[in-house]
Protein backbone atom coordinates (compact mmCIF):
# COMPACT_ATOMS: atom_id res chain seq x y z
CA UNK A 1 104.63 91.80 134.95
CA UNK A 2 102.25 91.19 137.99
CA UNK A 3 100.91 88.19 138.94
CA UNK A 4 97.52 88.38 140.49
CA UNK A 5 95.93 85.00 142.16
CA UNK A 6 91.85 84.96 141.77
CA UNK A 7 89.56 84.00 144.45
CA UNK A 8 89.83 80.43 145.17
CA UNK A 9 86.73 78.50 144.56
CA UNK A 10 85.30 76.06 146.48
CA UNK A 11 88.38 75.15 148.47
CA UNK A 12 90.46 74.50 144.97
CA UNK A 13 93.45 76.64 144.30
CA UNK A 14 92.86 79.21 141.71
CA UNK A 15 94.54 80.09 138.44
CA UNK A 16 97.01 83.33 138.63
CA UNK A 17 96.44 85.85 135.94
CA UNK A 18 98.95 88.06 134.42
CA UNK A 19 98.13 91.43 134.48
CA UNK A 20 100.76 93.79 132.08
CA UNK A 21 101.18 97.44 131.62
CA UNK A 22 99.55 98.85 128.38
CA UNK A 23 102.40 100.34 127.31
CA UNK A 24 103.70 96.86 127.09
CA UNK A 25 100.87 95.26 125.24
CA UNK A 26 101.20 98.38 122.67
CA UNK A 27 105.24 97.90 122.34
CA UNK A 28 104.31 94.23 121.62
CA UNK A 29 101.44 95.18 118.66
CA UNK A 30 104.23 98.13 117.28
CA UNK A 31 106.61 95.41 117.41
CA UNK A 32 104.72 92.62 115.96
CA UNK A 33 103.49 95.05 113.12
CA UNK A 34 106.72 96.20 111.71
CA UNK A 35 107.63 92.59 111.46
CA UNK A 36 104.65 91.77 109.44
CA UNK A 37 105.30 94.42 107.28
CA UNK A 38 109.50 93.18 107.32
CA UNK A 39 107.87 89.72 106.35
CA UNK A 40 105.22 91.16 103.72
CA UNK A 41 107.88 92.68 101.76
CA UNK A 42 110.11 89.53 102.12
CA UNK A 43 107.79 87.55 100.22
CA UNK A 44 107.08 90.11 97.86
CA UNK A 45 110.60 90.45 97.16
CA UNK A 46 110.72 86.21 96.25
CA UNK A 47 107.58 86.70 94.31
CA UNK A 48 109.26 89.13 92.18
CA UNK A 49 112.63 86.99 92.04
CA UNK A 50 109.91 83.72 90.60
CA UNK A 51 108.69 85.83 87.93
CA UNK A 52 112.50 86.65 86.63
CA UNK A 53 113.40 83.05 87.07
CA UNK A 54 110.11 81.93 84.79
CA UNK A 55 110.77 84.61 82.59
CA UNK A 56 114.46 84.01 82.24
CA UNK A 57 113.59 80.44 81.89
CA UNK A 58 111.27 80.58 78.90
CA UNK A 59 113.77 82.63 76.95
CA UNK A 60 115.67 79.16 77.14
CA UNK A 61 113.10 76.64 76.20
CA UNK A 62 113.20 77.36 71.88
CA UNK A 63 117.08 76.60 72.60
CA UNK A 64 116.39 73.56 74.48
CA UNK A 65 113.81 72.16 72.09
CA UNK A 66 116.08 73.11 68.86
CA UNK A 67 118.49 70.88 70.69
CA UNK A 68 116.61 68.10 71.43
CA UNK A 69 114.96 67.99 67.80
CA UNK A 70 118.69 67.98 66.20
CA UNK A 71 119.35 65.08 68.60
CA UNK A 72 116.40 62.94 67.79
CA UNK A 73 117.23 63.79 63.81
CA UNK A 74 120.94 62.92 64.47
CA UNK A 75 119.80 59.55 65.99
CA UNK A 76 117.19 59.03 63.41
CA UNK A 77 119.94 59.50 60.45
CA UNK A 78 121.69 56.97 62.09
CA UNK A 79 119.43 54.20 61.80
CA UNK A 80 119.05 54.95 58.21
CA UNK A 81 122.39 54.89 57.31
């Protein structure tokens, strides 16, 4: 990359300014693009893995509340006996 110094101004030392090639700035945007893209499908990917993991999860919930209901009856029998 080339470094170019600006005119200084008023006796103060001026900023340098990179100057790059295009091709460079365009390898950069490619580059940057397809790793967007890598990263889109990414979180799509964990989206999709949520939804099973909901789904899968409230196949389990009549189990889990059957359980909890025969627990609540077992205590409750005890009490009365």
């Amino acid at each position: 990359m080339l470094m170019v110094a600006s005119p200084a101004l008023s006796g103060m030392s001026a900023p340098k300014i990179e100057v790059g090639s295009a091709d460079q700035d365009d390898e950069r945007v490619a580059e940057a693009l397809i790793l967007r893209g890598e990263h889109q499908e990414d979180h799509h990917q964990r989206e999709d893995e949520g939804v099973d993991q909901r789904a899968a999860f409230l196949h389990e919930l009549p189990a889990l509340s059957l359980e909890v209901v025969e627990e609540a009856l077992w205590k409750a029998l005890r009490l009365i006996l």
